[in-house]
Protein backbone atom coordinates (compact mmCIF):
# COMPACT_ATOMS: atom_id res chain seq x y z
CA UNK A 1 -20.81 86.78 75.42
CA UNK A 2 -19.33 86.07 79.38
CA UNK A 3 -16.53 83.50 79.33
CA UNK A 4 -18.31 81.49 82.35
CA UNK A 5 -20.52 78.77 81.48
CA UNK A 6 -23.30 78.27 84.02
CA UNK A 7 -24.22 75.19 85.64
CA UNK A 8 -27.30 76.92 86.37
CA UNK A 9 -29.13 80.12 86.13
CA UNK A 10 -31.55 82.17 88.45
CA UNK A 11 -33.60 84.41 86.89
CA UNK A 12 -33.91 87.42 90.00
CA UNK A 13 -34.88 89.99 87.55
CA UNK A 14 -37.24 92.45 88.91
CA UNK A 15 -36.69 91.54 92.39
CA UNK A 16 -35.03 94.10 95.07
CA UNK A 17 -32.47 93.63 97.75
CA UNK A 18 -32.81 91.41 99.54
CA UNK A 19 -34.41 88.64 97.61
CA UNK A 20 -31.61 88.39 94.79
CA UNK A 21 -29.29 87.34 97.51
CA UNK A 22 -31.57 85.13 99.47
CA UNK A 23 -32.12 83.11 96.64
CA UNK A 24 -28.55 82.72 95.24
CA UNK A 25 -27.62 81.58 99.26
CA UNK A 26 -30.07 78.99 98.51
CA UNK A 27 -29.30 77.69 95.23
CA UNK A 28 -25.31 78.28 95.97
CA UNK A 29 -26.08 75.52 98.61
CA UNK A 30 -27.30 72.58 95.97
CA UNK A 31 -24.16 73.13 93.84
CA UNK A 32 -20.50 71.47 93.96
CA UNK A 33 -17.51 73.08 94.25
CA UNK A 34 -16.40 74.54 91.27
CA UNK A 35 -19.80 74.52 89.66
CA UNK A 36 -20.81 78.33 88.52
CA UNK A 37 -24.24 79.89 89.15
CA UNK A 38 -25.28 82.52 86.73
CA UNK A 39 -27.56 85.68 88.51
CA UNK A 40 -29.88 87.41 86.13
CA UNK A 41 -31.16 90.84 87.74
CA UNK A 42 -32.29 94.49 87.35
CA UNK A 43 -31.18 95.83 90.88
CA UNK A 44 -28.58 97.89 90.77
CA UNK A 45 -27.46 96.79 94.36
CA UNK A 46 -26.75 93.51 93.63
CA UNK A 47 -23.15 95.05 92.18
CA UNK A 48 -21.64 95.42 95.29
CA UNK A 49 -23.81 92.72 97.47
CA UNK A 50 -23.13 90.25 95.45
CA UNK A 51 -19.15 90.58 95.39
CA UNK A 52 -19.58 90.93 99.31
CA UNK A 53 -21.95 87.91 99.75
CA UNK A 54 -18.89 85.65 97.81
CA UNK A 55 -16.24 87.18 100.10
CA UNK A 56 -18.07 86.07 103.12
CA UNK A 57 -19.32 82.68 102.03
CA UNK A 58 -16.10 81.63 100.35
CA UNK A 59 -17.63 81.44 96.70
CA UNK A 60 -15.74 83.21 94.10
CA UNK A 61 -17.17 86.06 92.10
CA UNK A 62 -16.01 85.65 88.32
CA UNK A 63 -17.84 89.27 87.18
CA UNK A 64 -20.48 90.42 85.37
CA UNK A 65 -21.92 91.29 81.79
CA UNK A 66 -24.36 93.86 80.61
CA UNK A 67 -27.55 92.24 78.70
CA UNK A 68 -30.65 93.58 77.30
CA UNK A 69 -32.08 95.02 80.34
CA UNK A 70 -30.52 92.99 82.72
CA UNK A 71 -27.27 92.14 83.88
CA UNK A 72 -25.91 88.55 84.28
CA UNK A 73 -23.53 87.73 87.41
CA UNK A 74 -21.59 84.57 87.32
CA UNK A 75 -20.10 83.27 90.76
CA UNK A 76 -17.95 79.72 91.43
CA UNK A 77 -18.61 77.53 94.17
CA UNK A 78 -16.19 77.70 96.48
């Protein structure tokens, strides 16, 4: 059980780079600072685009968690 709780969730399971991080730029727009948006996905570069998308965009990346099939990224407005 992650120790974020998300404002809001995208589900970007099944989709490939880039689209997971197209769509969380997007949706990362709408929210207020401090607000977290949870990332459901299933490819296995979104581990290290995701923590470089933050650093660029000033969000924060709180981590990740292993699910059923998936994996669930949390990151913080910034």
């Amino acid at each position: 059980m992650a120790e974020w709780t998300a404002d809001e969730v995208l589900d970007a399971r099944g989709l490939s780079c880039p689209m997971p991080i197209l769509k969380t730029k997007k949706i990362m727009k709408k929210l207020s600072p401090g607000q977290i948006l949870e990332i459901q996905g299933t490819d296995p570069g979104t581990r290290n685009d995701l923590p470089a998308f933050t650093e660029r965009s000033g969000d924060e990346f709180l981590g990740e968690e292993q699910q059923d099939g998936y994996i669930s990224f949390y990151v913080k407005k910034g």
